[in-house]
PDB file of N, CA and C in Angstrom:
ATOM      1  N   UNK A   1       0.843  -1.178   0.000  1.00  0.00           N
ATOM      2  CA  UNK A   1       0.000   0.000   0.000  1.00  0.00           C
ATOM      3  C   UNK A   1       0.890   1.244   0.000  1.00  0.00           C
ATOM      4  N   UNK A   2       0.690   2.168  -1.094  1.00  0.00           N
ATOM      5  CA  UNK A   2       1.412   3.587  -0.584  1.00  0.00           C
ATOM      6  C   UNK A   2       1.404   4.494   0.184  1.00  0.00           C
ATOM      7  N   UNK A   3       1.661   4.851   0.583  1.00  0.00           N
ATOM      8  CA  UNK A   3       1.814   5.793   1.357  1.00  0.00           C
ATOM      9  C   UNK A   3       2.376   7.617   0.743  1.00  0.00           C
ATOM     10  N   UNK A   4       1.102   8.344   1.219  1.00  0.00           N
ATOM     11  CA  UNK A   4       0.846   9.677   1.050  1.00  0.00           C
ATOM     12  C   UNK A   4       1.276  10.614   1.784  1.00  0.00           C
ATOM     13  N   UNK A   5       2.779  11.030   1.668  1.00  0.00           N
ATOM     14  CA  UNK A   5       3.159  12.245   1.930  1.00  0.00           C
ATOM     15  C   UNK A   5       2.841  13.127   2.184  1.00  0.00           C
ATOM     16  N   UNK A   6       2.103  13.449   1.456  1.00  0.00           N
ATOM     17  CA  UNK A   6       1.390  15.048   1.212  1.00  0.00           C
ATOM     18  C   UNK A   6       0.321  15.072   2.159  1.00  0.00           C
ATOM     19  N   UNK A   7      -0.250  14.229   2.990  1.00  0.00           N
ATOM     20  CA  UNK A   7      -1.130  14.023   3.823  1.00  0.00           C
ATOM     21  C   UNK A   7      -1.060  14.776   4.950  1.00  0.00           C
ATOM     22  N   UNK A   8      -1.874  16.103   5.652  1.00  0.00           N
ATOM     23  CA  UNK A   8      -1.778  16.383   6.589  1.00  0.00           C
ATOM     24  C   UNK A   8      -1.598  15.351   8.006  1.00  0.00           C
ATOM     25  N   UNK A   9      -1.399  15.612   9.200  1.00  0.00           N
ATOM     26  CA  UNK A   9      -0.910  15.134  10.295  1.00  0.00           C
ATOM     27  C   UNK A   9      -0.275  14.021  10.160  1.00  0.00           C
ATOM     28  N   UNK A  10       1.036  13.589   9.768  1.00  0.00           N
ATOM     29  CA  UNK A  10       1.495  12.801   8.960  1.00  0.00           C
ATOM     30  C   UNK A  10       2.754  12.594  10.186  1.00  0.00           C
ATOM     31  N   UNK A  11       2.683  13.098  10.900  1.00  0.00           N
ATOM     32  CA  UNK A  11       3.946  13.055  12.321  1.00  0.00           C
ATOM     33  C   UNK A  11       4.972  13.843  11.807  1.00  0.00           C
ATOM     34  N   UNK A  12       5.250  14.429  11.052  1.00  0.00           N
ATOM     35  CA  UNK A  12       6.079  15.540  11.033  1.00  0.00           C
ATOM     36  C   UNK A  12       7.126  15.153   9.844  1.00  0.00           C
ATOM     37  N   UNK A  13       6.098  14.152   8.978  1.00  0.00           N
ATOM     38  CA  UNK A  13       7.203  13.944   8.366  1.00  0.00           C
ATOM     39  C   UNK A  13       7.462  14.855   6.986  1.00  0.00           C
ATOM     40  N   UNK A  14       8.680  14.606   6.312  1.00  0.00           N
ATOM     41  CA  UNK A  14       8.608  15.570   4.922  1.00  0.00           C
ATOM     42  C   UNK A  14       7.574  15.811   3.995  1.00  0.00           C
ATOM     43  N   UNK A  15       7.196  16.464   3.492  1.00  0.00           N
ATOM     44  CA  UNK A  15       6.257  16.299   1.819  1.00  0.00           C
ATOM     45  C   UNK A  15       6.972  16.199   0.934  1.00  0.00           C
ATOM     46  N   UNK A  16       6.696  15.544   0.469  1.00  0.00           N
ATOM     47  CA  UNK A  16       7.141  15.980  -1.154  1.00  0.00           C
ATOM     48  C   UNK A  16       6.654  16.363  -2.471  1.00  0.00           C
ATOM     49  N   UNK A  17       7.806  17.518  -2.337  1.00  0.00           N
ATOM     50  CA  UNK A  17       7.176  18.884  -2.769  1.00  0.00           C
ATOM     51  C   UNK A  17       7.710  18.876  -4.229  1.00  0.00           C
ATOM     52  N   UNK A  18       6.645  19.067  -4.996  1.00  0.00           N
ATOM     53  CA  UNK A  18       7.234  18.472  -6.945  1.00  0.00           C
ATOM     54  C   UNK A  18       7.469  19.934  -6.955  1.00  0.00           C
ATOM     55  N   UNK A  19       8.786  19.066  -7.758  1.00  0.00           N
ATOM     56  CA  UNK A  19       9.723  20.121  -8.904  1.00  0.00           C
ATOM     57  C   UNK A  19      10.417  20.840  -7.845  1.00  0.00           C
ATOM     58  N   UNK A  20      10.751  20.289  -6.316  1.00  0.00           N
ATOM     59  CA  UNK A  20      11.845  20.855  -5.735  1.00  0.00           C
ATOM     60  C   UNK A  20      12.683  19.729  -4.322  1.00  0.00           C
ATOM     61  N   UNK A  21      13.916  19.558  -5.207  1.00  0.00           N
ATOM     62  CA  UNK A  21      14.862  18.949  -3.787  1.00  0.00           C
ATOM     63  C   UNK A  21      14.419  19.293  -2.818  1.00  0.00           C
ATOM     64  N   UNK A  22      14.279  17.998  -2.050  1.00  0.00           N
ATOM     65  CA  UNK A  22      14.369  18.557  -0.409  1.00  0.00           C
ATOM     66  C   UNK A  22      15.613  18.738   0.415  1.00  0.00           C
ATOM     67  N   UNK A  23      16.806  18.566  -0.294  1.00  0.00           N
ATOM     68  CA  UNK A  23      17.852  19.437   0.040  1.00  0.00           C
ATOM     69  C   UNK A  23      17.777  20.922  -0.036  1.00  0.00           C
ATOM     70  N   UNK A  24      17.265  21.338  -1.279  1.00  0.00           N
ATOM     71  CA  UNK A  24      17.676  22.639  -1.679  1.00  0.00           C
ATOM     72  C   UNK A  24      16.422  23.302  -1.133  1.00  0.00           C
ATOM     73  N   UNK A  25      15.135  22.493  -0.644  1.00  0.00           N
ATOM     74  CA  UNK A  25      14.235  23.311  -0.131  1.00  0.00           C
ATOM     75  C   UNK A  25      14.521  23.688   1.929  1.00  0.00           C
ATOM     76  N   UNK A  26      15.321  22.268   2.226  1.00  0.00           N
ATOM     77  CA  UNK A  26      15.594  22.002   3.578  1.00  0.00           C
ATOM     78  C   UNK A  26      16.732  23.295   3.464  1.00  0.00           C
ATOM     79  N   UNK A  27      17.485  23.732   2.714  1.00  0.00           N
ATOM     80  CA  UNK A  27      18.875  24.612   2.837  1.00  0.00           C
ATOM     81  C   UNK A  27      18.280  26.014   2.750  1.00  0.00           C
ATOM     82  N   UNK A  28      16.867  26.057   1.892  1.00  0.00           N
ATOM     83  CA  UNK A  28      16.622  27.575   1.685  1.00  0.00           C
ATOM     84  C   UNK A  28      15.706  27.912   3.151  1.00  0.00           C
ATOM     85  N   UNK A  29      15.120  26.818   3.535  1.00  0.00           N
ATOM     86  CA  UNK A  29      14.509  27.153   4.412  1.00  0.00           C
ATOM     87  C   UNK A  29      15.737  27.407   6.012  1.00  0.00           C
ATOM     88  N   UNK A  30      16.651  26.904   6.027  1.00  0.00           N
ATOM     89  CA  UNK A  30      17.689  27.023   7.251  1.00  0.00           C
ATOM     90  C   UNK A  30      17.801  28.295   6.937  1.00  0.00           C
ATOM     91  N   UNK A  31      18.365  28.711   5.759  1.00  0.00           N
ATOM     92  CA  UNK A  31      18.616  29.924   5.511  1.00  0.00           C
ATOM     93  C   UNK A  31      18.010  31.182   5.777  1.00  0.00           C
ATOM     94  N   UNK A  32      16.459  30.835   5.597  1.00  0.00           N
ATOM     95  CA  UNK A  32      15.727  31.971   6.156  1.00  0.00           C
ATOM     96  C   UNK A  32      15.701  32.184   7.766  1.00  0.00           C
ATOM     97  N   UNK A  33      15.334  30.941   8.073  1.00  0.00           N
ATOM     98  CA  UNK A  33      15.536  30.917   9.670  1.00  0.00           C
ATOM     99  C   UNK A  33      16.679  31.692  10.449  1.00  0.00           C
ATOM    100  N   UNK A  34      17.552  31.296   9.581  1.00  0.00           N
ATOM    101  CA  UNK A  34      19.088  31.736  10.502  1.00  0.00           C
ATOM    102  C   UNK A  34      19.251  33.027  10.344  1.00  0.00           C
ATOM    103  N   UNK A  35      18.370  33.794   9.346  1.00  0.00           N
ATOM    104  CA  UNK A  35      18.837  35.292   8.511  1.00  0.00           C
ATOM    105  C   UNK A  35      17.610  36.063   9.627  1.00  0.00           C
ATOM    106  N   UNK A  36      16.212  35.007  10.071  1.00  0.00           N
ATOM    107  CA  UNK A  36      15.628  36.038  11.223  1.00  0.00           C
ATOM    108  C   UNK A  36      15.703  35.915  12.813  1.00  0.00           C
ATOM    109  N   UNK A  37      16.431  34.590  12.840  1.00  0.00           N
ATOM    110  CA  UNK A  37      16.705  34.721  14.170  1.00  0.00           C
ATOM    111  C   UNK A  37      18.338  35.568  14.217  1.00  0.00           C
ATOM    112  N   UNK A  38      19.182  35.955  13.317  1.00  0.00           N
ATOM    113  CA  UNK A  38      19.898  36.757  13.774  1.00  0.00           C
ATOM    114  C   UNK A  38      19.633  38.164  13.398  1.00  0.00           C
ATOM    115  N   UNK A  39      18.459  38.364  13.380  1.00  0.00           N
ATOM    116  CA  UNK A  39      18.027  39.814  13.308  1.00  0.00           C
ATOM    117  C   UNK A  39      17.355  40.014  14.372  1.00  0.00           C
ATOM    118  N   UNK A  40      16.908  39.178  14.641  1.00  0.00           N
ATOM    119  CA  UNK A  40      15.981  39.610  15.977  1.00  0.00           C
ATOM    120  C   UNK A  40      17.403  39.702  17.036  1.00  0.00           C
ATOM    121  N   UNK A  41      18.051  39.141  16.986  1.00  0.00           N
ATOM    122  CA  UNK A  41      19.486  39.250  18.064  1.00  0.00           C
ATOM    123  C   UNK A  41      20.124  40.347  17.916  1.00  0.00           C
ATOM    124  N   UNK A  42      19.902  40.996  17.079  1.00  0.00           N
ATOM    125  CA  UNK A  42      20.744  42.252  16.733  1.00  0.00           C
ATOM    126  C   UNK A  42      19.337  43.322  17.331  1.00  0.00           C
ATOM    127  N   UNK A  43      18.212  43.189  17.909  1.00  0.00           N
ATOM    128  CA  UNK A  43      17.753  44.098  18.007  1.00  0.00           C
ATOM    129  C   UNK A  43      17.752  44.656  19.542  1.00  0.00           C
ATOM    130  N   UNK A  44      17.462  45.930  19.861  1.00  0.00           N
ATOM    131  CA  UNK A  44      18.172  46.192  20.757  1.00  0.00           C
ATOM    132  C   UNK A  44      17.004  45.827  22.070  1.00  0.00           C
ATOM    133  N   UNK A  45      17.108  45.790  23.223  1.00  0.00           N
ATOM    134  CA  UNK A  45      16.356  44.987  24.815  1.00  0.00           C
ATOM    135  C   UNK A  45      15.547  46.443  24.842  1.00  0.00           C
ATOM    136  N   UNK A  46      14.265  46.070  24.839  1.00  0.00           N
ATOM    137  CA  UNK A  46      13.184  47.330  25.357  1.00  0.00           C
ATOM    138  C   UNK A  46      13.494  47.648  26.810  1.00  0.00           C
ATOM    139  N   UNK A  47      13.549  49.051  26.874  1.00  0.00           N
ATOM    140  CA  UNK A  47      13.894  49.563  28.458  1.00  0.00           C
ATOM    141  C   UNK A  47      12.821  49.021  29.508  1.00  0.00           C
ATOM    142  N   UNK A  48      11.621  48.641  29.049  1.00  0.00           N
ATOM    143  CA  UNK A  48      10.581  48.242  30.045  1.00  0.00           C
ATOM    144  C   UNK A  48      11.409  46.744  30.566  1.00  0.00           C
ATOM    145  N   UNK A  49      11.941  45.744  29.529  1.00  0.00           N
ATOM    146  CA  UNK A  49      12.152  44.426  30.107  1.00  0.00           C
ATOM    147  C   UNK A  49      13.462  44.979  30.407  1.00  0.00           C
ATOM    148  N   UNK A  50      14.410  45.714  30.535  1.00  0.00           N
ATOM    149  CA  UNK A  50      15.620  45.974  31.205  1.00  0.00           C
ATOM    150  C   UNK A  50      15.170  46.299  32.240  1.00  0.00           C
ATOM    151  N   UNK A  51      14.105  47.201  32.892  1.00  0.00           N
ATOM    152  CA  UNK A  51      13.745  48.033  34.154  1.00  0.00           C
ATOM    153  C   UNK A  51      13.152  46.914  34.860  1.00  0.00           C
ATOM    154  N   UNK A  52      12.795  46.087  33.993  1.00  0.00           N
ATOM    155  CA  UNK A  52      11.733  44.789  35.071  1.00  0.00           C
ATOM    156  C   UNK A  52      12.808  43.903  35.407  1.00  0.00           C
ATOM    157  N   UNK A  53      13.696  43.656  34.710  1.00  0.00           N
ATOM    158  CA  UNK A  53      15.000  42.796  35.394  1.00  0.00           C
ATOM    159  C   UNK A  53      15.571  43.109  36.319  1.00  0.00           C
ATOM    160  N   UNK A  54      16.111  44.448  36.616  1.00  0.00           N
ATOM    161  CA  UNK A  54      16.701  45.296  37.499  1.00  0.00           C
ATOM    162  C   UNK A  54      15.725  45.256  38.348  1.00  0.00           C
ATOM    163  N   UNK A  55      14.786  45.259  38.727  1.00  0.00           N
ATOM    164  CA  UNK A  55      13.880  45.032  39.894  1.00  0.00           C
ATOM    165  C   UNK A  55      14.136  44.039  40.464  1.00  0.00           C
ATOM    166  N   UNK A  56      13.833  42.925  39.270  1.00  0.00           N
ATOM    167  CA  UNK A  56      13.376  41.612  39.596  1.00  0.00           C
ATOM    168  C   UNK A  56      14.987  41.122  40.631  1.00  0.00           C
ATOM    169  N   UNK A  57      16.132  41.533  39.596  1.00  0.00           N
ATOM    170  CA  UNK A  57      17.635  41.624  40.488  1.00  0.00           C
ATOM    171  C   UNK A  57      17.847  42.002  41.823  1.00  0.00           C
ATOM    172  N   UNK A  58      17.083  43.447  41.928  1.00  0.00           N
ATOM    173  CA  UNK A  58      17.146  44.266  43.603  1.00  0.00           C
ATOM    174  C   UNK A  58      16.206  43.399  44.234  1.00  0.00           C
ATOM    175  N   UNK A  59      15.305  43.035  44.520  1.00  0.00           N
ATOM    176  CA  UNK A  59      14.668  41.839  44.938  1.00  0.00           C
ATOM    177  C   UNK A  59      15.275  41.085  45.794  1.00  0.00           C
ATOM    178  N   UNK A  60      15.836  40.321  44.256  1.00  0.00           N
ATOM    179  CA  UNK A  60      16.343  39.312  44.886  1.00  0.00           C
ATOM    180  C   UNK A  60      18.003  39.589  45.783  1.00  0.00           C
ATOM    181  N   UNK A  61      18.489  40.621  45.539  1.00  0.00           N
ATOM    182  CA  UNK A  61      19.580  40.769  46.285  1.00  0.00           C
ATOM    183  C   UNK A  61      18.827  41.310  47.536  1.00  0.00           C
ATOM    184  N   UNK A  62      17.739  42.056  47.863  1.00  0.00           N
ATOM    185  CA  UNK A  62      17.189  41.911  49.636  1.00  0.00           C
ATOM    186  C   UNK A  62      16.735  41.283  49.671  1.00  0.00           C
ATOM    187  N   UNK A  63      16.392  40.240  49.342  1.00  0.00           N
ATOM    188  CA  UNK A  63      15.565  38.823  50.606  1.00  0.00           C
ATOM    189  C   UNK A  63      17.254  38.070  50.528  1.00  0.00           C
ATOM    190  N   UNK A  64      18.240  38.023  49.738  1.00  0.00           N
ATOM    191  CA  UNK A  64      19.289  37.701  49.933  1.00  0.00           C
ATOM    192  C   UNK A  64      20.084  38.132  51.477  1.00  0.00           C
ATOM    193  N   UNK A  65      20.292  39.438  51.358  1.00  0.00           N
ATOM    194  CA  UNK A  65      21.121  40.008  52.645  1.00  0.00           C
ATOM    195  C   UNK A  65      19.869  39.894  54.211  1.00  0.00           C
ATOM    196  N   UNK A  66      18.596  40.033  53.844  1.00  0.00           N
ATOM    197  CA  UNK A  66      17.440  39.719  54.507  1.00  0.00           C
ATOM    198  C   UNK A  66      17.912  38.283  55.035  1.00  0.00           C
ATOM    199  N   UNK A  67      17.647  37.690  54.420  1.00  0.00           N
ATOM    200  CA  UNK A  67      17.633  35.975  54.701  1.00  0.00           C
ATOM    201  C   UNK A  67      19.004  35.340  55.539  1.00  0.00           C
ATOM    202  N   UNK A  68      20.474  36.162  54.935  1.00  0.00           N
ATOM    203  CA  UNK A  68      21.426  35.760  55.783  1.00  0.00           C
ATOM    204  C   UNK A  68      22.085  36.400  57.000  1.00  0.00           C
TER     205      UNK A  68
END
């Protein structure tokens, strides 16, 4: 019996996708990935989640000197 690729919930496996390698589709797709997760890394920390860390830090350094 064959078996259908192209079949949704299929456990995650490949499709196959006519008229394109799944090398060259698996490589273009790394490629995009890697081109937006290092953009998002290059972007700069919003002052709200810097100011909430620094809290969250002073905090924890008094129940620190508190506690010992």
């Amino acid at each position: 019996m064959a078996r259908d690729d192209n079949k949704p919930g299929d456990g995650g496996k490949p499709m196959n996708l006519p008229g394109v390698e799944q090398k060259s589709a698996s490589k273009a797709l790394s490629t995009a990935l890697r081109n937006t997760y290092d953009s998002v890394l290059n972007e700069p920390v919003p002052q709200r989640l810097t100011d909430l860390v620094a809290r969250i830090r002073a905090e924890e350094e008094r129940r620190r000197k508190r506690d010992n």
